[in-house]
Protein backbone atom coordinates (compact mmCIF):
# COMPACT_ATOMS: atom_id res chain seq x y z
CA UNK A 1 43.53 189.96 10.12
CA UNK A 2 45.41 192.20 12.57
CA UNK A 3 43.61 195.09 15.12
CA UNK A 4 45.84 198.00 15.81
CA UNK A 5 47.00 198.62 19.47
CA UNK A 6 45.06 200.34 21.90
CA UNK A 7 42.22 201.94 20.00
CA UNK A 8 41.01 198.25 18.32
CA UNK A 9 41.36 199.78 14.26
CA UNK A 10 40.31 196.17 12.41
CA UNK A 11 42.18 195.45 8.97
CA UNK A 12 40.91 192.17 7.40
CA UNK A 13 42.48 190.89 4.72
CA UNK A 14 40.15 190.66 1.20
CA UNK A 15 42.99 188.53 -0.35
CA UNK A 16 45.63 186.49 0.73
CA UNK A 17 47.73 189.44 1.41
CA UNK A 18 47.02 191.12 4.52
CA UNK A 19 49.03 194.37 4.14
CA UNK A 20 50.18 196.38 7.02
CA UNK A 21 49.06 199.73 7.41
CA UNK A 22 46.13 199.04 4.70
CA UNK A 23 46.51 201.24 1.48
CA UNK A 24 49.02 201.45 -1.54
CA UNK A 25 51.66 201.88 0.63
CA UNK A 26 52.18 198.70 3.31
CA UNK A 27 55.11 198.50 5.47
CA UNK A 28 54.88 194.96 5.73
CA UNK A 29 53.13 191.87 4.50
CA UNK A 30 51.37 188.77 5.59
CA UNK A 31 51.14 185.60 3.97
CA UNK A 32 51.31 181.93 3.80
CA UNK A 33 54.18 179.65 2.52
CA UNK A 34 53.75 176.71 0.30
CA UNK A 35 53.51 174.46 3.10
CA UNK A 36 51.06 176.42 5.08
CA UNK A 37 53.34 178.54 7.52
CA UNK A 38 52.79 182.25 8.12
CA UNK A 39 55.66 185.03 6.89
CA UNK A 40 55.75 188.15 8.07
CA UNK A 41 57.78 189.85 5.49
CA UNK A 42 59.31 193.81 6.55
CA UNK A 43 61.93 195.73 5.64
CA UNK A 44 63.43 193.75 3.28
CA UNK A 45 63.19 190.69 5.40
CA UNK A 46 61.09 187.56 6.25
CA UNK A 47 60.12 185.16 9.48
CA UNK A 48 57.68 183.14 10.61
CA UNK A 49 54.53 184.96 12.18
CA UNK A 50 52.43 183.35 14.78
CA UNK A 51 49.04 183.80 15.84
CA UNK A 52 48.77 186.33 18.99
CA UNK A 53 52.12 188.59 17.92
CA UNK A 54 52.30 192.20 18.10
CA UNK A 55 54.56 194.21 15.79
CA UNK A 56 55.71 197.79 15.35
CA UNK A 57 55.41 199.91 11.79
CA UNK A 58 56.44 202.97 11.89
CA UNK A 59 55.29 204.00 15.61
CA UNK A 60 52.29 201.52 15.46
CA UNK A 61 51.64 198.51 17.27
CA UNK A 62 49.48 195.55 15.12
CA UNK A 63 48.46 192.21 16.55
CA UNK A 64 48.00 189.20 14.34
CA UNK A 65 44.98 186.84 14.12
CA UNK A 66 46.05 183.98 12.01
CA UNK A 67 44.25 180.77 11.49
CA UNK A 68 45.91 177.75 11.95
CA UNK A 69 46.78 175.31 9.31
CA UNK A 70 43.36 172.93 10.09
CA UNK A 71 41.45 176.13 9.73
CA UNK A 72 43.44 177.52 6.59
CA UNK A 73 42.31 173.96 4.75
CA UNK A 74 38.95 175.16 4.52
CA UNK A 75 39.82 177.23 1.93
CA UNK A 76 41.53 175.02 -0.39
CA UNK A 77 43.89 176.02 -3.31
CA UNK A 78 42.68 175.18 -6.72
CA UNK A 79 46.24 173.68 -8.87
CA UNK A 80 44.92 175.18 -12.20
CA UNK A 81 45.32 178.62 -10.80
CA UNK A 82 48.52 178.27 -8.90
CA UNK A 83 51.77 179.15 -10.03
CA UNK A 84 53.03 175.60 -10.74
CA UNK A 85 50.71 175.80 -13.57
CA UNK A 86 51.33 179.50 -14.84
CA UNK A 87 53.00 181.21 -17.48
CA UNK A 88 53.95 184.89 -17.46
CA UNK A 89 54.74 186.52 -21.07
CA UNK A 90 57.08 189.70 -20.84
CA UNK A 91 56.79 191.98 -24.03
CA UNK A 92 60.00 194.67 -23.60
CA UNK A 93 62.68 195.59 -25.63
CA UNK A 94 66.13 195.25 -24.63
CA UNK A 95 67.52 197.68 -22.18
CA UNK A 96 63.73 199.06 -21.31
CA UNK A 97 63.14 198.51 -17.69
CA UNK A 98 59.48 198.08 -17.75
CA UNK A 99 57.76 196.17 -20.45
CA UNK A 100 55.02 196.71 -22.49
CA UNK A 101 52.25 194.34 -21.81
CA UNK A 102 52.63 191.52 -19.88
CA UNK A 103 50.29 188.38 -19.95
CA UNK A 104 49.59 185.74 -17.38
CA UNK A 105 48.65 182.39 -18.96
CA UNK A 106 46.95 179.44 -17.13
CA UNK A 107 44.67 176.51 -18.10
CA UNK A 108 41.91 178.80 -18.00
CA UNK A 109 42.82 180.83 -20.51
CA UNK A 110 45.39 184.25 -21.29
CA UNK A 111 44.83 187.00 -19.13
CA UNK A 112 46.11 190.49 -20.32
CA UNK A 113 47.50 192.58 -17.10
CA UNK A 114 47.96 195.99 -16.65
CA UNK A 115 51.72 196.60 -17.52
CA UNK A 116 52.63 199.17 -14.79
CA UNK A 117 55.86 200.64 -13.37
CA UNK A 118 55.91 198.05 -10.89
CA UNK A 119 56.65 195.57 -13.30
CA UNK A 120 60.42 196.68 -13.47
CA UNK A 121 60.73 194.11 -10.98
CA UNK A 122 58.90 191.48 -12.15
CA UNK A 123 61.26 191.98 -15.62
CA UNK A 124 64.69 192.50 -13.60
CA UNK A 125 64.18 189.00 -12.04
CA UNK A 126 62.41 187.51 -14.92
CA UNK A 127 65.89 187.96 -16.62
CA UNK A 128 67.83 187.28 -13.98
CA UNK A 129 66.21 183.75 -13.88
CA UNK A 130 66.23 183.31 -17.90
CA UNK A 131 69.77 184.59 -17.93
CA UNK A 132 70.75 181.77 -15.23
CA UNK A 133 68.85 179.02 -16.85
CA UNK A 134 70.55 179.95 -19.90
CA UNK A 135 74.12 179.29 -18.19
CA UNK A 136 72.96 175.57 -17.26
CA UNK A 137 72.36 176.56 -12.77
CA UNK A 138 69.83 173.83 -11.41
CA UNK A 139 66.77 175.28 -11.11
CA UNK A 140 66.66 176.03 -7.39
CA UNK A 141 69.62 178.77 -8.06
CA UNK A 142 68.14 180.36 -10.27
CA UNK A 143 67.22 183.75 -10.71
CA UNK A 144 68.64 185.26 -7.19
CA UNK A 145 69.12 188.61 -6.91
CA UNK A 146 70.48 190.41 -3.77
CA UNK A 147 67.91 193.19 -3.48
CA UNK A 148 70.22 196.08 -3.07
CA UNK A 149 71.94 195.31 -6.32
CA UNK A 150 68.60 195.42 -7.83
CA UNK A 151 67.23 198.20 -5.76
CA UNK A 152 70.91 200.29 -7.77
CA UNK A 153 69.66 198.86 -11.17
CA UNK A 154 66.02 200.47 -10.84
CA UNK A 155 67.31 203.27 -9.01
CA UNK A 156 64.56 203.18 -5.52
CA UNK A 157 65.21 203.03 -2.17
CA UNK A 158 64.19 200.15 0.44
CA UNK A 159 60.84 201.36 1.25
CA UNK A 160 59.64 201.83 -2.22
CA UNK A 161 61.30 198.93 -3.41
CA UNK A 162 58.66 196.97 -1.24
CA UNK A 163 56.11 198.55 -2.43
CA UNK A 164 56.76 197.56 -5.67
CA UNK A 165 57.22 193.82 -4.78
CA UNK A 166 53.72 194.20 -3.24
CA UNK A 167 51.92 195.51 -6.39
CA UNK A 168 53.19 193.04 -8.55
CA UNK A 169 51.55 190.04 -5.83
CA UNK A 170 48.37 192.22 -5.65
CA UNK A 171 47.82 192.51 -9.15
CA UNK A 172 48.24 188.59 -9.44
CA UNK A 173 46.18 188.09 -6.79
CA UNK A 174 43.26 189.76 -7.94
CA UNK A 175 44.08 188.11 -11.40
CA UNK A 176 43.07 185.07 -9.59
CA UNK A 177 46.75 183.15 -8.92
CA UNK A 178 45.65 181.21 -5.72
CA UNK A 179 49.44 181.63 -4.25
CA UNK A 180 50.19 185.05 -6.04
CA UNK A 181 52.11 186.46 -2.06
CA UNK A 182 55.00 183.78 -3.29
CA UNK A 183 55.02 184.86 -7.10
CA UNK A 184 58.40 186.73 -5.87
CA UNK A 185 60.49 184.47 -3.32
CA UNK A 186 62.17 185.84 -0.66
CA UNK A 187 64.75 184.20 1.29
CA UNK A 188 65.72 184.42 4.89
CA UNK A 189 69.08 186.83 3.69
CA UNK A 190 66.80 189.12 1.46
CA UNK A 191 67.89 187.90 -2.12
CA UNK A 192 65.02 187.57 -4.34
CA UNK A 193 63.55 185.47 -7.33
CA UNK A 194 60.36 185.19 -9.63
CA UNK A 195 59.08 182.12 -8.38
CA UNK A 196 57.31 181.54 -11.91
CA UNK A 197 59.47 178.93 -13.49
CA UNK A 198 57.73 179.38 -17.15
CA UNK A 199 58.86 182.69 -18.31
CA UNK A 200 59.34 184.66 -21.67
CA UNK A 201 60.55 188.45 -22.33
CA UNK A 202 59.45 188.92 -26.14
CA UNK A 203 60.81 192.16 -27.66
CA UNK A 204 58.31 194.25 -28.53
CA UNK A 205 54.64 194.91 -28.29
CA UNK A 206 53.24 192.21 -30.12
């Protein structure tokens, strides 16, 4: 959770995505790693957070109230809902920037998603990482984009780009991915991936 500075405004995070100002529109983001570590993601970039920090968006001052990793384990991940054991099924036709309908699989079962705009990110890097898997890269390099090639591509600026990039961890959130906040990477230069390995873009609708 973070409390604005000085008038004490409380934002609690309902997910694992504390979003900073709360609304559709967050400056930045606040999640944990794989290994349990706080990122602070803004403006196109990413550090560590730590518990106690204050930070500025847009004229605003926010402290952060993080647990630490002992507390954190009290909430533990469940592996059939993680990404590791996801599947995310692009239907688009070639050259369309957003696709269709897109479908998250996992051993529970298929789960239809809502396929909206923001999802011409989740396709840009989904073929960016097919495309380099296709050319024989080791897994770890692939799918890399530098954003502001792909902010050119979908034609958005910076701030809206990261809005975007939020959505489509929201909407897998609340579709019940334990570790949805790293469903798109982001490294400590700003290049980006889709962090789900098992991928498919099926032309079409059906």
């Amino acid at each position: 959770m973070a409390r604005k500075v000085p008038d004490g405004k409380w934002v609690v995070a309902t997910t694992r995505l504390l979003a900073l100002p709360p609304g559709e529109e967050p400056f930045a983001t606040v999640h944990r790693d794989e290994l349990g570590h706080w990122l602070l993601e803004h403006d196109g970039e990413v550090r560590n957070a730590t518990h106690g920090e204050q930070i500025e968006l847009a004229g605003d001052r926010w402290q952060l109230f993080l647990p630490t990793p002992s507390e954190a384990t009290t909430d533990p991940l469940d592996p059939a809902w993680s990404i590791n054991a996801a599947a995310l099924t692009l239907y688009a036709d070639e050259g369309q920037p957003k696709p269709r309908r897109v479908v998250l699989a996992t051993p529970a079962g298929d789960n239809e998603l809502a396929a909206k705009s923001f999802h011409c990110v989740t396709l840009a890097l989904a073929r960016a990482r097919l495309r380099d898997t296709a050319e024989g890269k080791p897994a770890e390099a692939c799918g890399w984009l530098d954003p502001r090639a792909l902010m050119a591509e979908l034609n958005t600026k910076r701030t809206h780009f990261n809005v975007l990039v939020y959505r489509v961890r929201q909407q897998l959130d609340d579709a019940g991915l334990t570790d949805a906040a790293r469903s798109i990477e982001r490294r400590a230069d700003g290049h980006l991936r889709l962090c789900i390995a098992r991928i498919e873009v099926v032309a079409g609708s059906t």
